[in-house]
Protein backbone atom coordinates (compact mmCIF):
# COMPACT_ATOMS: atom_id res chain seq x y z
CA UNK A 1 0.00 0.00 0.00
CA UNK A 2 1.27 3.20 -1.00
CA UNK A 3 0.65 6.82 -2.35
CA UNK A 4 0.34 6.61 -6.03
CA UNK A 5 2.85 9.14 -8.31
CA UNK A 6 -0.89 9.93 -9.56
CA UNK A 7 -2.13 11.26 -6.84
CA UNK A 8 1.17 13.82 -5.97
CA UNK A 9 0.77 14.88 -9.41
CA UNK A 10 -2.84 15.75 -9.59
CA UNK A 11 -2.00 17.49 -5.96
CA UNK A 12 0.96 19.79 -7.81
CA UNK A 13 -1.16 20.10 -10.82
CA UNK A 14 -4.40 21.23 -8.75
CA UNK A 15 -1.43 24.09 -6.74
CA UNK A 16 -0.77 25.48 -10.21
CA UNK A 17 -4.40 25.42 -11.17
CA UNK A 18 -6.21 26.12 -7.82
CA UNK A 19 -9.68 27.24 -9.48
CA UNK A 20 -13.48 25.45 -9.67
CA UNK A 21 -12.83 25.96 -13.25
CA UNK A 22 -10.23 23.54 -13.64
CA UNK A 23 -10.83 21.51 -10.94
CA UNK A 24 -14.50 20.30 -12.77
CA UNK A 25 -12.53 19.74 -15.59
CA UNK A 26 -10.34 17.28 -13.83
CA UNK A 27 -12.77 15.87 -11.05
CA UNK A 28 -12.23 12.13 -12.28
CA UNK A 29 -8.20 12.75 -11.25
CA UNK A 30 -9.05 14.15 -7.75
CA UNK A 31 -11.75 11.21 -7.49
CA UNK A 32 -8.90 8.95 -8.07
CA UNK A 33 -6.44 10.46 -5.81
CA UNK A 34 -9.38 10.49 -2.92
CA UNK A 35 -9.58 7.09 -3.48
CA UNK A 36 -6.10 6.19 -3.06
CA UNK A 37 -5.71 8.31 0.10
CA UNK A 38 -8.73 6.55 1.63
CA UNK A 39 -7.48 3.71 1.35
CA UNK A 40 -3.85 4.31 2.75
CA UNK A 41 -5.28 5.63 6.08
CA UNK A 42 -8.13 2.61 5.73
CA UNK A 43 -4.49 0.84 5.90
CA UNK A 44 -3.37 2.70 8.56
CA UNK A 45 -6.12 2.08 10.66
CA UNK A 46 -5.74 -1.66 10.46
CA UNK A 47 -2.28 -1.49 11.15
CA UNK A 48 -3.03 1.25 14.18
CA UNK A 49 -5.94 -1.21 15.72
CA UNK A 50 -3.09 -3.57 16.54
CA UNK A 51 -1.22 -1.70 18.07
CA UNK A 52 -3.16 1.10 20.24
CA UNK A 53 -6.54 0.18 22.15
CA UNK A 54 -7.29 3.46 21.28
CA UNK A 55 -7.93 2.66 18.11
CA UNK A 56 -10.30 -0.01 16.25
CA UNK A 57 -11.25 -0.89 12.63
CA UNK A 58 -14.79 0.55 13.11
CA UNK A 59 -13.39 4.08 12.62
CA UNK A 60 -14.39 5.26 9.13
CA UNK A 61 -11.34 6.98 7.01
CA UNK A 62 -13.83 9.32 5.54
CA UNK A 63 -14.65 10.46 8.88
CA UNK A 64 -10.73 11.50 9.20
CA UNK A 65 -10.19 13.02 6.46
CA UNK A 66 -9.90 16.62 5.90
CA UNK A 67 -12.27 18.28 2.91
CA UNK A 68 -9.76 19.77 0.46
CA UNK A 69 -12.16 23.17 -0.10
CA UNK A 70 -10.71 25.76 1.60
CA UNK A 71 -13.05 27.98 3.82
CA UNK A 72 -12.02 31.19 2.83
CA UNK A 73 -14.13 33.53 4.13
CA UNK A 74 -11.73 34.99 6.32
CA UNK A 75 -8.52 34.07 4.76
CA UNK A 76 -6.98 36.54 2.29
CA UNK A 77 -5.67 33.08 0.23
CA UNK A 78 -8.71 32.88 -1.80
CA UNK A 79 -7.90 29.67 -3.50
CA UNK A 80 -10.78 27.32 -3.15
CA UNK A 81 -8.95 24.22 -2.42
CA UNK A 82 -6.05 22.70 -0.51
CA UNK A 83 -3.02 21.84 -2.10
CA UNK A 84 -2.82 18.38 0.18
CA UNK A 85 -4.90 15.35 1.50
CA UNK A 86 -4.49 15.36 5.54
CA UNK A 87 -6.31 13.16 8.06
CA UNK A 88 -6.81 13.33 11.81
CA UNK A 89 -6.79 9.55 13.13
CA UNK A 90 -9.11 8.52 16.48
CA UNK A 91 -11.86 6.84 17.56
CA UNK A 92 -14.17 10.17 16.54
CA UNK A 93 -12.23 10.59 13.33
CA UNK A 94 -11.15 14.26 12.51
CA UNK A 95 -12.61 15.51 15.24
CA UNK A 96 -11.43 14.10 18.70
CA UNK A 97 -10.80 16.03 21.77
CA UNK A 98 -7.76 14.15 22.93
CA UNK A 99 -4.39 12.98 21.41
CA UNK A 100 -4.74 11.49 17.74
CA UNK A 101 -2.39 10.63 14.92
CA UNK A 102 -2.42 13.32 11.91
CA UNK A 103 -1.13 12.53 8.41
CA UNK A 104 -0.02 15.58 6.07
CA UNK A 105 0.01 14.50 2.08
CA UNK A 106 1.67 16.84 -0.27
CA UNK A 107 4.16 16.47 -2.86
CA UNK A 108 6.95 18.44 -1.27
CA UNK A 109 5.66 18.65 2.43
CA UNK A 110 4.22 15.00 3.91
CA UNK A 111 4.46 14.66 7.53
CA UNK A 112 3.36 12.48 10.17
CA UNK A 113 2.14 13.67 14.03
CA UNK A 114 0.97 12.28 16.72
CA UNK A 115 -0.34 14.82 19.55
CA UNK A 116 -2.81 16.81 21.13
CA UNK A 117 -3.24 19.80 19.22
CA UNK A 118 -4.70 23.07 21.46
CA UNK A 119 -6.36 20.93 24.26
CA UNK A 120 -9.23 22.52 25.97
CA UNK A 121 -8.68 24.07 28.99
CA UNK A 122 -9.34 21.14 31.34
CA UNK A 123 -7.13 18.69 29.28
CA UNK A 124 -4.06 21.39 28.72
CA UNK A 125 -4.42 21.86 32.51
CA UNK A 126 -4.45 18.12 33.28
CA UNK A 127 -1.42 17.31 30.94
CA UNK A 128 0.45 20.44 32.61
CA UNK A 129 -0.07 19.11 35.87
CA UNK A 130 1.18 15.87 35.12
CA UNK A 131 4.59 16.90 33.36
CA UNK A 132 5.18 18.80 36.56
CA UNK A 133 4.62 15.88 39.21
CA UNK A 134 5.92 13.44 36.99
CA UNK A 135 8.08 15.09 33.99
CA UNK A 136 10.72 12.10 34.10
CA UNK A 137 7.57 10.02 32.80
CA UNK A 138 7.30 12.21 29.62
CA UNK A 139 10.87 11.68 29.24
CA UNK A 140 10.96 7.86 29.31
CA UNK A 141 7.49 7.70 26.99
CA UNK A 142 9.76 10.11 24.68
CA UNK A 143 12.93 8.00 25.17
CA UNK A 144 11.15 4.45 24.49
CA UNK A 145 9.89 5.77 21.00
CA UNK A 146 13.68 7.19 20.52
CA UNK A 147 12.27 11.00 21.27
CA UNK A 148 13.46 13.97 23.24
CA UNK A 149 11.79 16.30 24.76
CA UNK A 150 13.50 19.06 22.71
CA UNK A 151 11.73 17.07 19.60
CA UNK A 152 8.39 18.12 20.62
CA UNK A 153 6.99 21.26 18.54
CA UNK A 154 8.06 24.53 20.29
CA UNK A 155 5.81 26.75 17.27
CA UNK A 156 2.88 26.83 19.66
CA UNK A 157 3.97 28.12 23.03
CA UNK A 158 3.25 30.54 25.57
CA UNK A 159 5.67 33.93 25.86
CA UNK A 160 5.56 33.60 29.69
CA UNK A 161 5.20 30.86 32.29
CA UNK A 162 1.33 29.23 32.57
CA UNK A 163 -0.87 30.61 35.03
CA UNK A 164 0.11 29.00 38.62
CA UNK A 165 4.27 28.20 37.24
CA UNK A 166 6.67 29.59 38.46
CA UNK A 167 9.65 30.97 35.86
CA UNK A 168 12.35 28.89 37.64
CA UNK A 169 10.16 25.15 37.29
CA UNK A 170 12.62 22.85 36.09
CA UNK A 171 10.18 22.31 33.51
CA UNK A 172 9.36 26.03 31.99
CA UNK A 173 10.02 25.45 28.81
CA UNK A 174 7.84 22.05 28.20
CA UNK A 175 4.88 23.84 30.46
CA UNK A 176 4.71 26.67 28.00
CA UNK A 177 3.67 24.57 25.28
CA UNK A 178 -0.35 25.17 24.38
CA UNK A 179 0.10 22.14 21.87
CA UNK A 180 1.91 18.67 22.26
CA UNK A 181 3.07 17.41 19.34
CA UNK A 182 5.67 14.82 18.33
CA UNK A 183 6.17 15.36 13.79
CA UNK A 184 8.32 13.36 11.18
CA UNK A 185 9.09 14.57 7.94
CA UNK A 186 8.80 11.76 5.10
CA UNK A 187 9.87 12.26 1.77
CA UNK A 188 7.70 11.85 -1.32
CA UNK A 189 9.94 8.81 -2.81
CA UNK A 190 9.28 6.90 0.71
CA UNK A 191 5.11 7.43 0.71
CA UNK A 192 5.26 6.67 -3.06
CA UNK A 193 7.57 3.43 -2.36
CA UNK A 194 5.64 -0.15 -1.50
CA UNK A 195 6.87 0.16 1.86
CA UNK A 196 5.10 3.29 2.31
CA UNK A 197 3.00 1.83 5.03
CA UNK A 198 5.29 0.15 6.74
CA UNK A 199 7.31 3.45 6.94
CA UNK A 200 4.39 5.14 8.13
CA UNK A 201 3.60 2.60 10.99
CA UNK A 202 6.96 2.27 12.14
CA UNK A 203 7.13 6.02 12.54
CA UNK A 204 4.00 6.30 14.83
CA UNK A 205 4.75 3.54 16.35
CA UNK A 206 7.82 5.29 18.15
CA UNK A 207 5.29 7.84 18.83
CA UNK A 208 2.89 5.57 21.09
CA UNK A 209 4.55 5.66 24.07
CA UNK A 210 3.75 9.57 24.00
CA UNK A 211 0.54 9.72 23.12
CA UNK A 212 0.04 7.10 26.42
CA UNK A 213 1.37 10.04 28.23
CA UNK A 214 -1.24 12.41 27.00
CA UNK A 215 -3.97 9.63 27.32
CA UNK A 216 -3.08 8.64 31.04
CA UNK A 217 -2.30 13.08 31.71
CA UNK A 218 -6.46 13.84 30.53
CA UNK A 219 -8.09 10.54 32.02
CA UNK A 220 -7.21 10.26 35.09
């Protein structure tokens, strides 16, 4: 299982063209691409269900996928449509309110995540809390996947120390974060290759041990 060469060039194509005008004109090559993304993450999911009991093969791929029309009513980018497939993977597809796996396809920019992505107030506090009773937990969920804790996404942070932190907490700089987020890059010759699934388990499988964190951090 794999992304077809297809499906990155009707996503390049569709960057250079990114109007309804041409994208009726070449609906049967997004229809295709669709297809071919559905079924990767339908592949994922399998492969996911065997390893996470957060995750089962009832969940639909549809439901995790992302619609590629833009909603640009208050975006200056007025192109209609996105120049990439991406999926959020849980148990309420797209739209969990807890740690998931994400999936980013586009010709020069496909990336993997797993995280929790703005958690709502209760769940940022929870996960906060924990990494400051019990930060050297993070750091062996990070270490078992072959992470650091420098690895984790520093683009969405707070300026100053969370409400009820003090500046000198060991742990400042991971209690700033708003999001928690571990990403992989992956190359458009590896998702295009037959062992583009493979590649794609193996990577969130190193992630796993994180996203435990996060789980155990919001339900306790």
């Amino acid at each position: 299982m794999k992304i077809e060469k297809s499906t990155f060039d009707f996503l390049n194509n569709l960057k250079e063209n990114n109007n309804r005008e041409w994208f009726q004109e070449n609906k049967p090559a997004y229809e295709a691409a669709l297809a071919n993304v559905t079924a990767f993450i339908e592949a994922i999911i399998v492969e996911l269900s065997k390893l996470d009991p957060h995750i089962n093969t009832d969940i639909s791929a549809k439901k995790c996928l992302f619609r590629i029309y833009r909603d640009v009513r208050f975006s200056k980018n007025k192109d209609p449509y996105k120049s990439w497939f991406a999926a959020g993977i849980s148990i309420d597809g797209r739209k969990l309110a807890g740690p998931e796996y994400y999936i980013h396809i586009e010709p020069e920019g496909t990336f993997l995540a797993v995280g929790y992505w703005r958690p709502e107030k209760q769940h940022l506090d929870a996960i906060r809390q924990e990494i400051d009773y019990s930060a050297e937990e993070l750091f062996k969920a990070l270490e078992k996947g072959g992470w650091k804790a420098e690895e984790m996404s520093a683009e969405d942070r707070l300026q100053r120390p969370p409400a009820g932190y003090a500046a000198d907490n060991p742990h400042i700089d991971l209690l700033k974060h708003r999001s928690f987020i571990l990403h992989k890059n992956i190359g458009r010759k590896d998702m295009e290759s037959p062992k583009a699934l493979k590649t794609v388990i193996e990577t969130y499988s190193s992630m796993i041990p994180f996203k435990d964190f996060i789980h155990q951090a919001i339900e306790q």
